[in-house]
N, C-alpha and C. Protein backbone atom coordinates (compact mmCIF):
# COMPACT_ATOMS: atom_id res chain seq x y z
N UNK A 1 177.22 105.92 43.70
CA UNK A 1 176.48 105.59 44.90
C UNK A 1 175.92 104.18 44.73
N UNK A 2 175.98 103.58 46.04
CA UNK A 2 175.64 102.20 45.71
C UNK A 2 174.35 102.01 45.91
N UNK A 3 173.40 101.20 45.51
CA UNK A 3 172.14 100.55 45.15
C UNK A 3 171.80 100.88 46.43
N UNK A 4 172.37 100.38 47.89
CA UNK A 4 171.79 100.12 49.16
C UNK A 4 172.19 101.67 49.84
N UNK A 5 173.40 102.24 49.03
CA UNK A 5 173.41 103.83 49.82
C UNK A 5 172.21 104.76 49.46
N UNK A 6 171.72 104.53 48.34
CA UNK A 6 171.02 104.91 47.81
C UNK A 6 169.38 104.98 48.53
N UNK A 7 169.43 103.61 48.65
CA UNK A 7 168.04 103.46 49.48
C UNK A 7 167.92 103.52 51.04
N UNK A 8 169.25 104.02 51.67
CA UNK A 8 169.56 104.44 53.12
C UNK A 8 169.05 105.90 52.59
N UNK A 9 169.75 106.68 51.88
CA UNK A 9 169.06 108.41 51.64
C UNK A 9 167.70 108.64 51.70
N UNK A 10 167.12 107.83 50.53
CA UNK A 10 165.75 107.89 50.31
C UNK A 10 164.97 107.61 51.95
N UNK A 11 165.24 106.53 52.37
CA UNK A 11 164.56 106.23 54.10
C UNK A 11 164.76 107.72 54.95
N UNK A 12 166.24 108.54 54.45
CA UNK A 12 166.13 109.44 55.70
C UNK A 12 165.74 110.60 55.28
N UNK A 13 165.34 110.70 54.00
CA UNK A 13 164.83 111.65 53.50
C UNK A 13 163.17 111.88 53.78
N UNK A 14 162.71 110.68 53.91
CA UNK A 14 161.43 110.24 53.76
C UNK A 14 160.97 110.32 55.00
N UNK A 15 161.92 110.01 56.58
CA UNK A 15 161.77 110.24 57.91
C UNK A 15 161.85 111.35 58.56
N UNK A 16 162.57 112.43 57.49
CA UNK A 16 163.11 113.76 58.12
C UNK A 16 162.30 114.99 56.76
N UNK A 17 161.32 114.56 56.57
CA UNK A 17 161.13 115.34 55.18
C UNK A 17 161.48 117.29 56.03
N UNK A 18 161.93 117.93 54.93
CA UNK A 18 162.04 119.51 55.03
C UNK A 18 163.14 120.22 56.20
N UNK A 19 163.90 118.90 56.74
CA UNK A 19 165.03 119.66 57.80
C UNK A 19 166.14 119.85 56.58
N UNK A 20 166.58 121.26 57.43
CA UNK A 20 167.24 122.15 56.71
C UNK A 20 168.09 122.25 58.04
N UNK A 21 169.27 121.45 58.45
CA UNK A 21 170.02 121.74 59.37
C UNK A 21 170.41 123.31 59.78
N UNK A 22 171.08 123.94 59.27
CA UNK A 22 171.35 125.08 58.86
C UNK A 22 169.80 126.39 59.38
N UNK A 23 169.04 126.03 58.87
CA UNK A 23 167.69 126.97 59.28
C UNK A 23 167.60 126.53 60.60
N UNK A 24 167.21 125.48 61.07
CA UNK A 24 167.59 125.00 62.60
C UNK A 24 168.39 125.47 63.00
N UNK A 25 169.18 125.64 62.73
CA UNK A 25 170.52 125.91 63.65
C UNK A 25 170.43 127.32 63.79
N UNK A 26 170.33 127.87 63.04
CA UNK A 26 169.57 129.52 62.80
C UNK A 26 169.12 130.35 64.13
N UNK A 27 167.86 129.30 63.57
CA UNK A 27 166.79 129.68 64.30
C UNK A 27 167.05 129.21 65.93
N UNK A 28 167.41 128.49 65.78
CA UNK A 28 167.64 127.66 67.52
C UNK A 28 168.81 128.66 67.97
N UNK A 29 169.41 129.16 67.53
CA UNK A 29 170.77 130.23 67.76
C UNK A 29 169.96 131.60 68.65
N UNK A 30 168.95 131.98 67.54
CA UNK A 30 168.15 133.21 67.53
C UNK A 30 167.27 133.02 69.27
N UNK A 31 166.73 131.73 68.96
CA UNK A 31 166.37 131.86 70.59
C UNK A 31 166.90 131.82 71.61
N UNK A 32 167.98 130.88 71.40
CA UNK A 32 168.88 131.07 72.85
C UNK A 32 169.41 132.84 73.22
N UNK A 33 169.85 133.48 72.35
CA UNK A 33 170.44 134.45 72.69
C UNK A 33 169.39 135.82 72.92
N UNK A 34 167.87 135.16 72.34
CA UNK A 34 166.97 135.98 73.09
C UNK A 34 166.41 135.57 74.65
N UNK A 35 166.52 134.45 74.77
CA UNK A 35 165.94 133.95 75.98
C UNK A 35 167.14 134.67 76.99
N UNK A 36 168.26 134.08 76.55
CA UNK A 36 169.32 135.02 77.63
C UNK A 36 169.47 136.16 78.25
N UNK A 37 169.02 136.93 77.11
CA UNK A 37 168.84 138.89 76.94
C UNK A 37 167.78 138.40 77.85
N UNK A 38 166.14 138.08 77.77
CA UNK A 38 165.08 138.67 78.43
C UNK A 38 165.50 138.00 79.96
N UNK A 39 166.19 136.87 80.06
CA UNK A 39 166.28 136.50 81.93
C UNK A 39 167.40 137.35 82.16
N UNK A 40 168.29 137.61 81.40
CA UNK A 40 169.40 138.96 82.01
C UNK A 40 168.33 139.86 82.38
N UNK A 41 167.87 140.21 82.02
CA UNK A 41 167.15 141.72 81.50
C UNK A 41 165.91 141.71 83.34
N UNK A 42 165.16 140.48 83.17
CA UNK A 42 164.35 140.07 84.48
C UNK A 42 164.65 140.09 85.36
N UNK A 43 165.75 139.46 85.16
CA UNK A 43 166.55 138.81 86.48
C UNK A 43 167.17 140.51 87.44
N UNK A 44 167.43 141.44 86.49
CA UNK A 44 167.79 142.48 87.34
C UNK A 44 166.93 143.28 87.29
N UNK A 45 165.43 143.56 87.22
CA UNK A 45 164.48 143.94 87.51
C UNK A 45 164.12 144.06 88.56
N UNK A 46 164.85 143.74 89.31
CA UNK A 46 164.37 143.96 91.18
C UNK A 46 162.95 143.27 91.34
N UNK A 47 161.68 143.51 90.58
CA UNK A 47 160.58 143.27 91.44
C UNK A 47 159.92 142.48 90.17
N UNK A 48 158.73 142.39 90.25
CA UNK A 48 157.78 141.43 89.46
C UNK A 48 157.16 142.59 88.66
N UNK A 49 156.73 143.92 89.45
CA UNK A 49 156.42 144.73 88.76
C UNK A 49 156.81 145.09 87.68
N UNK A 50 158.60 145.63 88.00
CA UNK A 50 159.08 146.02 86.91
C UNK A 50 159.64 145.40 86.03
N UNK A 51 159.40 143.85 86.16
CA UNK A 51 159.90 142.68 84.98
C UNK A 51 159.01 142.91 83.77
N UNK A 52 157.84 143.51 83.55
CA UNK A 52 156.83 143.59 82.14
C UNK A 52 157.45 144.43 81.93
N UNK A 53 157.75 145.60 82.54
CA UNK A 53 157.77 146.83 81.54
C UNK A 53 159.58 146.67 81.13
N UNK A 54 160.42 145.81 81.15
CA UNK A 54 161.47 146.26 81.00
C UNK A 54 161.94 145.02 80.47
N UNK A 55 160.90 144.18 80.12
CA UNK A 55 161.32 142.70 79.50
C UNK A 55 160.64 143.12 78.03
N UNK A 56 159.65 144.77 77.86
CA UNK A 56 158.63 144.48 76.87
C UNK A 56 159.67 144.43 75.72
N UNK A 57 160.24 145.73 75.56
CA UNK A 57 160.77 145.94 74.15
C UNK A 57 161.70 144.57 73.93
N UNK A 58 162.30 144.12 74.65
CA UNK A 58 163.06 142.64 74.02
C UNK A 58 162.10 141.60 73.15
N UNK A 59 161.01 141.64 74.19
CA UNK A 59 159.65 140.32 73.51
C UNK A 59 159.36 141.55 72.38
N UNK A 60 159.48 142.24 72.01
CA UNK A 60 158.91 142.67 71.26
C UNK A 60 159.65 142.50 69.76
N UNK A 61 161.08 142.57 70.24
CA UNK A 61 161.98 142.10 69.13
C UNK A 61 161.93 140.63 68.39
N UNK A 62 161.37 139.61 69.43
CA UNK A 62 161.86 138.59 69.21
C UNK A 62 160.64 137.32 69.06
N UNK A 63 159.01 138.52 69.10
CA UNK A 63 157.64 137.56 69.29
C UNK A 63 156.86 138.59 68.26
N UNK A 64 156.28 137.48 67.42
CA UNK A 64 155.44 138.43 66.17
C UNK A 64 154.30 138.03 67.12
N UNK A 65 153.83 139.31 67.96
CA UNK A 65 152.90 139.55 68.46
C UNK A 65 151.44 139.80 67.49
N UNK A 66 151.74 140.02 66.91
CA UNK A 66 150.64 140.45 65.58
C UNK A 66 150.16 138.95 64.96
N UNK A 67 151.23 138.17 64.78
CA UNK A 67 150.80 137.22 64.74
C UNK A 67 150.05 136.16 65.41
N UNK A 68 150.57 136.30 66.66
CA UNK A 68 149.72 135.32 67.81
C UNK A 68 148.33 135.58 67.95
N UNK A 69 148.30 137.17 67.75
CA UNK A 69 147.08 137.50 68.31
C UNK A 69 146.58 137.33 66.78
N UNK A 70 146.76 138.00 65.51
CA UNK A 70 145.57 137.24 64.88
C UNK A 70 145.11 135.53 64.54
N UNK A 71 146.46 134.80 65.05
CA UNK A 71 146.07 133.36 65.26
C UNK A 71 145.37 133.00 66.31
N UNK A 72 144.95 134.04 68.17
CA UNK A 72 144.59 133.64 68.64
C UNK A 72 142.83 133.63 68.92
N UNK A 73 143.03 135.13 67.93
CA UNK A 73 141.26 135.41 67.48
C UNK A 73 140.90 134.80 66.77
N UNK A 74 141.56 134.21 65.62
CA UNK A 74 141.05 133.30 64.30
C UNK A 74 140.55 133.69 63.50
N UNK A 75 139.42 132.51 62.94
CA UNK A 75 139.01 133.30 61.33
C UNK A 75 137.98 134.51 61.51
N UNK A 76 138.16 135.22 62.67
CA UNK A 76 136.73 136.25 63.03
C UNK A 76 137.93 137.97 62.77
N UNK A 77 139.74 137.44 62.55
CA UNK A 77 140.38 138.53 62.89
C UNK A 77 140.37 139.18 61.46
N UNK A 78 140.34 138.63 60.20
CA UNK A 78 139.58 139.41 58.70
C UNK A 78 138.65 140.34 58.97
N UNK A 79 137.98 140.05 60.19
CA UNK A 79 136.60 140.90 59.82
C UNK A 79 137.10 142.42 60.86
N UNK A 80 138.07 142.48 61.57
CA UNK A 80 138.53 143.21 62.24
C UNK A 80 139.04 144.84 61.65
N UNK A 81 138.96 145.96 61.43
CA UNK A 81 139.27 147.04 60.76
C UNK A 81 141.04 146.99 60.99
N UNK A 82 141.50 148.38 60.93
CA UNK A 82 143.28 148.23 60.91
C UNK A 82 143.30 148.83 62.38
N UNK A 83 142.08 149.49 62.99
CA UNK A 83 142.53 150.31 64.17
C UNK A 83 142.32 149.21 65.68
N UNK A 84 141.15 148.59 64.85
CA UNK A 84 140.78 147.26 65.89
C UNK A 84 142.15 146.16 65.84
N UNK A 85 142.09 145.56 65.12
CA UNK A 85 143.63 145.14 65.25
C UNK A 85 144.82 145.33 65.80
N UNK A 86 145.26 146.75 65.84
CA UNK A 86 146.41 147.32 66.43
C UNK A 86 146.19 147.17 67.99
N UNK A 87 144.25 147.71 68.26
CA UNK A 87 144.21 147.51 69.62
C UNK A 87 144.33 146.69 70.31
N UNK A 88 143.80 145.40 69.35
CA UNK A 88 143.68 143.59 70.37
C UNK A 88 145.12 143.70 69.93
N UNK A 89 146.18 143.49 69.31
CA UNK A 89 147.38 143.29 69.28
C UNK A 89 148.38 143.98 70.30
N UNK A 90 147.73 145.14 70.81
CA UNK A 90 148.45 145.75 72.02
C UNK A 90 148.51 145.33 73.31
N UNK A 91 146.60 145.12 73.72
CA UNK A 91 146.27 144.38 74.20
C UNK A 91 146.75 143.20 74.91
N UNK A 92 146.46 142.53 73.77
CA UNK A 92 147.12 140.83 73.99
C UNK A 92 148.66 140.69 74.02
N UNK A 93 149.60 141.78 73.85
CA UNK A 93 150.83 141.56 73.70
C UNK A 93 150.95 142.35 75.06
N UNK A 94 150.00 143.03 75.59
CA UNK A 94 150.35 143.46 77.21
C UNK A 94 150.04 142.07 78.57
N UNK A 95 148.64 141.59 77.70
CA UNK A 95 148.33 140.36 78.45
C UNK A 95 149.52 139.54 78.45
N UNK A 96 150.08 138.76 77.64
CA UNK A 96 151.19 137.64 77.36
C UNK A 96 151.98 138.01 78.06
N UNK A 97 152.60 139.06 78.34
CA UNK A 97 153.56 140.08 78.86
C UNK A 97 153.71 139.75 80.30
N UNK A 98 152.54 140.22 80.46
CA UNK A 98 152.01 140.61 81.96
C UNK A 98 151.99 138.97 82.61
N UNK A 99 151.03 138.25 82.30
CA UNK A 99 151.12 137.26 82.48
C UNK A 99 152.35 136.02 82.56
N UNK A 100 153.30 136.05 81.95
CA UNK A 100 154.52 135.46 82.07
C UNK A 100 155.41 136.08 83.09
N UNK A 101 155.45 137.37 83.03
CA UNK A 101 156.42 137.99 83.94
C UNK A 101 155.89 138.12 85.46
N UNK A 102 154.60 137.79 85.63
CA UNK A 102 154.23 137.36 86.79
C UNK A 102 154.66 135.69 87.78
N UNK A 103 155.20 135.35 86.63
CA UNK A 103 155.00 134.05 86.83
C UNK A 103 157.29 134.24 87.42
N UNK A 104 157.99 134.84 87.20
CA UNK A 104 159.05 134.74 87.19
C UNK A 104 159.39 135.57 88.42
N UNK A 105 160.36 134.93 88.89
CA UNK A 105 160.80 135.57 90.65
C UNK A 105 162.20 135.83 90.04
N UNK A 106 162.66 137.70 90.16
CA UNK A 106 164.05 137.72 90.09
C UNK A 106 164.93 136.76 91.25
N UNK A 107 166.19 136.76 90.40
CA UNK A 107 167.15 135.71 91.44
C UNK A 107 167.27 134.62 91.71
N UNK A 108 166.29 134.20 90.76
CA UNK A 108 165.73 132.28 90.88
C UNK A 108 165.71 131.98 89.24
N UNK A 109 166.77 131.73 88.42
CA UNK A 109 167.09 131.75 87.20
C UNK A 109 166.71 130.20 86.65
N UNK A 110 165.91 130.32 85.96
CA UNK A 110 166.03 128.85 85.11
C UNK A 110 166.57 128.09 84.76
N UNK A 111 166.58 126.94 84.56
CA UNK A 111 167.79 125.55 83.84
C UNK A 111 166.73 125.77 82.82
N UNK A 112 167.57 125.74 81.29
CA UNK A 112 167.23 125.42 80.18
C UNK A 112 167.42 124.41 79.40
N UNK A 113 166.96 123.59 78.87
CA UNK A 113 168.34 122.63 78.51
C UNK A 113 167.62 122.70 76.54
N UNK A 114 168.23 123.18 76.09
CA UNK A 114 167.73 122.81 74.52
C UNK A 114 167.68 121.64 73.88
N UNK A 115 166.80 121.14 73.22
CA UNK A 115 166.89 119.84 72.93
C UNK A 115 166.86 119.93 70.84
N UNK A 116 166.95 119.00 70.50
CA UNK A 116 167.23 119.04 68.79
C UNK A 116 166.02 119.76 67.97
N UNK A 117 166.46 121.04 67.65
CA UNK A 117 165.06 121.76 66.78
C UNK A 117 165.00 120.41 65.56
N UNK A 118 163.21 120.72 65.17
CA UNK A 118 162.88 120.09 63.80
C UNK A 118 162.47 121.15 63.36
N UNK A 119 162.06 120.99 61.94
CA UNK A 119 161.53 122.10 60.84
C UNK A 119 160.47 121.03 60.31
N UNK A 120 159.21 120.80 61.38
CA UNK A 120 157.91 120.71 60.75
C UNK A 120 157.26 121.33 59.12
N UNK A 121 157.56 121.78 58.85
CA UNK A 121 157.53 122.88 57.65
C UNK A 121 158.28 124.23 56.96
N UNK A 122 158.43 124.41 56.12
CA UNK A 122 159.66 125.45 55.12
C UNK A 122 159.01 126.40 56.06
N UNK A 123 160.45 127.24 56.75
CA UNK A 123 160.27 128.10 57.54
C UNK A 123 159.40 128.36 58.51
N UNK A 124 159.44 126.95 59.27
CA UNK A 124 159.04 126.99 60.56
C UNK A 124 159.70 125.94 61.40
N UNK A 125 160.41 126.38 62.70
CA UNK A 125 161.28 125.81 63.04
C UNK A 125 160.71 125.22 64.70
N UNK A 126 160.75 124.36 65.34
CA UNK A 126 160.43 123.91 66.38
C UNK A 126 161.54 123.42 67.35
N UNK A 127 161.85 124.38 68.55
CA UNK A 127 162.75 124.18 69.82
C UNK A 127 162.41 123.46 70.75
N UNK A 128 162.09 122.50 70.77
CA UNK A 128 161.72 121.63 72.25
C UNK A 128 162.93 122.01 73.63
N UNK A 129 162.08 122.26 74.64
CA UNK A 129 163.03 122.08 75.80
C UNK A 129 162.76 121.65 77.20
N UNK A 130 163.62 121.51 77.63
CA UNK A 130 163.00 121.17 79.25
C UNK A 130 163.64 122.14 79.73
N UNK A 131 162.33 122.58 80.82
CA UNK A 131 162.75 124.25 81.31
C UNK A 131 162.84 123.86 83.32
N UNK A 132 163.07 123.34 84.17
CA UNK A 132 163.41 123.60 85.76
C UNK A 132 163.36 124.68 86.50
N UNK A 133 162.30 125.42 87.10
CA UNK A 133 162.16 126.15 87.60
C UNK A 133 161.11 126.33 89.10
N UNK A 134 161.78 126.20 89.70
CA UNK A 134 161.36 126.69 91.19
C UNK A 134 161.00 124.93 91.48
N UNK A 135 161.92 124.43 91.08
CA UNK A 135 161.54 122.74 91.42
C UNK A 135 160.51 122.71 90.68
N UNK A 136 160.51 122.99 89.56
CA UNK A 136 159.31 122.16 88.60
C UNK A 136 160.06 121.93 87.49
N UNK A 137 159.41 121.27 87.07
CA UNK A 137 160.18 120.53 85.54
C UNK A 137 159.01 120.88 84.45
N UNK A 138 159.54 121.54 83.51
CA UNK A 138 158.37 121.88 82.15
C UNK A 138 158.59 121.45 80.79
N UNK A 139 158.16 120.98 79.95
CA UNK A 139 158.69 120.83 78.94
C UNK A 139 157.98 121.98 77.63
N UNK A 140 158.60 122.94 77.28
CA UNK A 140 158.13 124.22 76.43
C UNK A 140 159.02 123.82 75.03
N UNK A 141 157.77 124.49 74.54
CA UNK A 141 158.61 124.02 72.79
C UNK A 141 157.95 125.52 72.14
N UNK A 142 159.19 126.04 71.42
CA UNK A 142 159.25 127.24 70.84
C UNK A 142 159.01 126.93 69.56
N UNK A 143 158.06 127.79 68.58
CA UNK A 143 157.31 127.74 67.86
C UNK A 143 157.91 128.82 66.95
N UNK A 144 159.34 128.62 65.94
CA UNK A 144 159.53 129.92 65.19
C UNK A 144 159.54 129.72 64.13
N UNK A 145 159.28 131.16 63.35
CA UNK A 145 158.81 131.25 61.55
C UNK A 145 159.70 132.19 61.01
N UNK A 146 159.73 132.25 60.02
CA UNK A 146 160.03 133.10 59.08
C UNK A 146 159.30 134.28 58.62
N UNK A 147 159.07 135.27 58.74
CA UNK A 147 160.24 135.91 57.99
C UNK A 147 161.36 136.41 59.76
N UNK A 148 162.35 135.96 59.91
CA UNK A 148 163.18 136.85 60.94
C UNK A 148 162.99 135.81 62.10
N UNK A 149 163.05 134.90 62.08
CA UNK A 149 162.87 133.61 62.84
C UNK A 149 161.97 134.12 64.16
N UNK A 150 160.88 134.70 64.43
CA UNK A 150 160.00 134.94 65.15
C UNK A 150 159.30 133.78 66.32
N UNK A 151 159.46 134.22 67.51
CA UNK A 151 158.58 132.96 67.95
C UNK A 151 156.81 133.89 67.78
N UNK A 152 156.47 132.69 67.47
CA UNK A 152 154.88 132.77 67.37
C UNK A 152 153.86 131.86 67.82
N UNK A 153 154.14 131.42 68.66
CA UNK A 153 153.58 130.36 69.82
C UNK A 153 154.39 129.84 70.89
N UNK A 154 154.38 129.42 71.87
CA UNK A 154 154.57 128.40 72.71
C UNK A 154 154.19 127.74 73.81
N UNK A 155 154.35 126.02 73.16
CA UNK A 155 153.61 124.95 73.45
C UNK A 155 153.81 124.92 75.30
N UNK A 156 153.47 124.72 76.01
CA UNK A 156 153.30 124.29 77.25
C UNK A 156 153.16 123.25 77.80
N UNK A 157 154.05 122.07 78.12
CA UNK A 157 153.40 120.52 78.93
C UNK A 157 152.54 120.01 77.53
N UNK A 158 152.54 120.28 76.35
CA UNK A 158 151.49 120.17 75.02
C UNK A 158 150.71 120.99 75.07
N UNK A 159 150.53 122.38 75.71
CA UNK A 159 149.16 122.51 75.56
C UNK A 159 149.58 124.44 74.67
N UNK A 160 149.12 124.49 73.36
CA UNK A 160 149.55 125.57 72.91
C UNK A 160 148.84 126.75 73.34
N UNK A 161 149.82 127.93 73.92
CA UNK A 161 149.29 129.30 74.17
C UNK A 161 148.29 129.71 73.38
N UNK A 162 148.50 129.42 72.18
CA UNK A 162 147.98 130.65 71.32
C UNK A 162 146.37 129.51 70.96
N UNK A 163 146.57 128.28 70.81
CA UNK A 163 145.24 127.55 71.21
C UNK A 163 144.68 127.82 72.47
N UNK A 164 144.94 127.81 73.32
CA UNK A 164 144.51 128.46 74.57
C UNK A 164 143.51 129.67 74.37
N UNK A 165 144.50 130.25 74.09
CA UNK A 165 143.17 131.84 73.96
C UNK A 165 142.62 131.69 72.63
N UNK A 166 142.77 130.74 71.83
CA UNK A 166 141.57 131.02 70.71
C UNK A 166 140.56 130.23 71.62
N UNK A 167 140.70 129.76 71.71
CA UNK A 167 139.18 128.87 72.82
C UNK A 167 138.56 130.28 73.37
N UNK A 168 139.10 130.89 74.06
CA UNK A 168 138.35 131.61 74.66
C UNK A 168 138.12 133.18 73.20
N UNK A 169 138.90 133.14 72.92
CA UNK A 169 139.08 134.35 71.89
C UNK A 169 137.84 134.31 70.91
N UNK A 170 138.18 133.32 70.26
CA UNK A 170 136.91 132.60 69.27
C UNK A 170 135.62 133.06 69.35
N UNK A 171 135.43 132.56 70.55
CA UNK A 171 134.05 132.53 71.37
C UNK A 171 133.73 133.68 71.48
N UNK A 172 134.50 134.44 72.00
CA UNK A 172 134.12 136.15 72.28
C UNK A 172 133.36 136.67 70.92
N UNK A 173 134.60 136.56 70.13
CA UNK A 173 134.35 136.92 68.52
C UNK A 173 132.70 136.50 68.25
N UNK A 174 132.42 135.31 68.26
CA UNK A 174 131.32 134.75 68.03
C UNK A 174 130.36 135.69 68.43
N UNK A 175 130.42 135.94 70.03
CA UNK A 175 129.16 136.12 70.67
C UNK A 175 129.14 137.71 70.00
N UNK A 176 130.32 138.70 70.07
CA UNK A 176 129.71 139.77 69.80
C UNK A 176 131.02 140.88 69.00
N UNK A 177 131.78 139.86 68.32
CA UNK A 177 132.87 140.59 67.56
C UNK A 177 133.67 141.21 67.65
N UNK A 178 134.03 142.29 66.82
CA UNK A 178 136.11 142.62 67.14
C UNK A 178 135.77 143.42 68.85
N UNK A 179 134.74 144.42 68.85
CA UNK A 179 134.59 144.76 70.28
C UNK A 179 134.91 144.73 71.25
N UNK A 180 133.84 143.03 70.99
CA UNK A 180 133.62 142.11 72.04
C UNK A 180 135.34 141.75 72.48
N UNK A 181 136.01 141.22 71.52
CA UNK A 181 137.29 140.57 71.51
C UNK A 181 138.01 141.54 72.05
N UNK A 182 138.07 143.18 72.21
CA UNK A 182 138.69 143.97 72.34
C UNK A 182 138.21 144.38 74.10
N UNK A 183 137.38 144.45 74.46
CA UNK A 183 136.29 144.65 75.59
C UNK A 183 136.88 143.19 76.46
N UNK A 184 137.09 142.16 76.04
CA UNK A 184 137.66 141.04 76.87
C UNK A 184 138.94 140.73 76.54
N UNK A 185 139.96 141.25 76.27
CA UNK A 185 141.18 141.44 76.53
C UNK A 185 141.48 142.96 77.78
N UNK A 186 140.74 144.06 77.29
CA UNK A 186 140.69 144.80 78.02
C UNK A 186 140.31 144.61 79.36
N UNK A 187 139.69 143.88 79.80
CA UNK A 187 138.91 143.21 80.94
C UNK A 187 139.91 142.36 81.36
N UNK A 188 140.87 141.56 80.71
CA UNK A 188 141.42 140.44 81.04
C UNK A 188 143.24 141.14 81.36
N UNK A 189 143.00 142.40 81.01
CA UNK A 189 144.45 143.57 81.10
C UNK A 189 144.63 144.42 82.44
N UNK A 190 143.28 144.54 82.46
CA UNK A 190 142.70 145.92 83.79
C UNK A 190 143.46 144.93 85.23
N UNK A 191 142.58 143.32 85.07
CA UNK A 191 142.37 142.57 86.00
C UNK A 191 143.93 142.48 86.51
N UNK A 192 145.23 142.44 85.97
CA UNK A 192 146.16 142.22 86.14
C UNK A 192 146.93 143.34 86.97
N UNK A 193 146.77 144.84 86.53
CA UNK A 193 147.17 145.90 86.62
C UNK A 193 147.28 145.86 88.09
């Protein structure tokens, strides 16, 4: 290797630290062919109603719900027992649910366009995309980990889901704990119903 090939590697090593083409490619595989399944799956849902309950078990395959939600309670979700946990994790994985599939009109299918995953960090992979829907233009970036390439966030226009409700999550925790946190998801579940 020559002196100057040498110091071309080192530059792109040094610009791209921890991509693992291959894990990208993986992982970026893993989402497309879940995103497909859940708008197949919506898309013939007839109504808005029945898009949560029949989109759940797919998100359920393919979103470490357990995870979001103890990233979205934060450092207050340690102090949480195993039964409190299961509940805000049901919870919040009915909220996310509910809330997205409200937002989707069968018969009016999305443009996706995938753009080049990075691997910010060993086993965590990042999908940027631009998403077109109902004449809007979005730019969403999928947030997946390891173990089982999981999405476990996603970013919005920049603005992260799962930061989102720790703002509000946090706070709950603060004022009056796992309860509290459980009592305002429940509140924030009913409201939807």
């Amino acid at each position: 290797m020559t002196h100057r090939a040498f110091i071309i590697l080192l530059l792109a090593l040094a610009v791209s630290p921890g991509i693992c083409p291959a894990a990208s490619a993986e992982a970026q595989a893993k989402l497309k062919g879940a995103v497909n399944q859940v708008l197949a799956v919506a898309n013939s849902s007839g109504t808005k109603a029945a898009i949560a309950t029949s989109v759940r078990p797919l998100l359920q395959r393919y979103i470490s719900f357990e995870t979001m939600t103890r990233r979205a309670v934060g450092p207050g979700w340690r102090s949480f027992n195993a039964s409190q946990q299961a509940k805000a994790t049901q919870l919040f994985t009915t909220l996310v649910i509910r809330t997205y599939a409200n937002k989707f009109t069968p018969g009016q299918m999305p443009e996706i366009q995938y753009r080049a995953a990075t691997e910010p960090a060993s086993g965590r992979v990042d999908v940027p995309t631009t998403v077109v829907y109902q004449g809007n233009r979005y730019t969403v970036t999928y947030r997946i980990e390891q173990p089982g390439w999981l999405i476990t966030d996603v970013v919005i226009e920049g603005v992260s889901m799962i930061a989102n409700y720790r703002s509000q999550l946090d706070a709950t925790f603060k004022k009056g704990g796992a309860e509290a946190v459980i009592k305002s998801l429940e509140s924030s579940v009913s409201k939807q119903s």
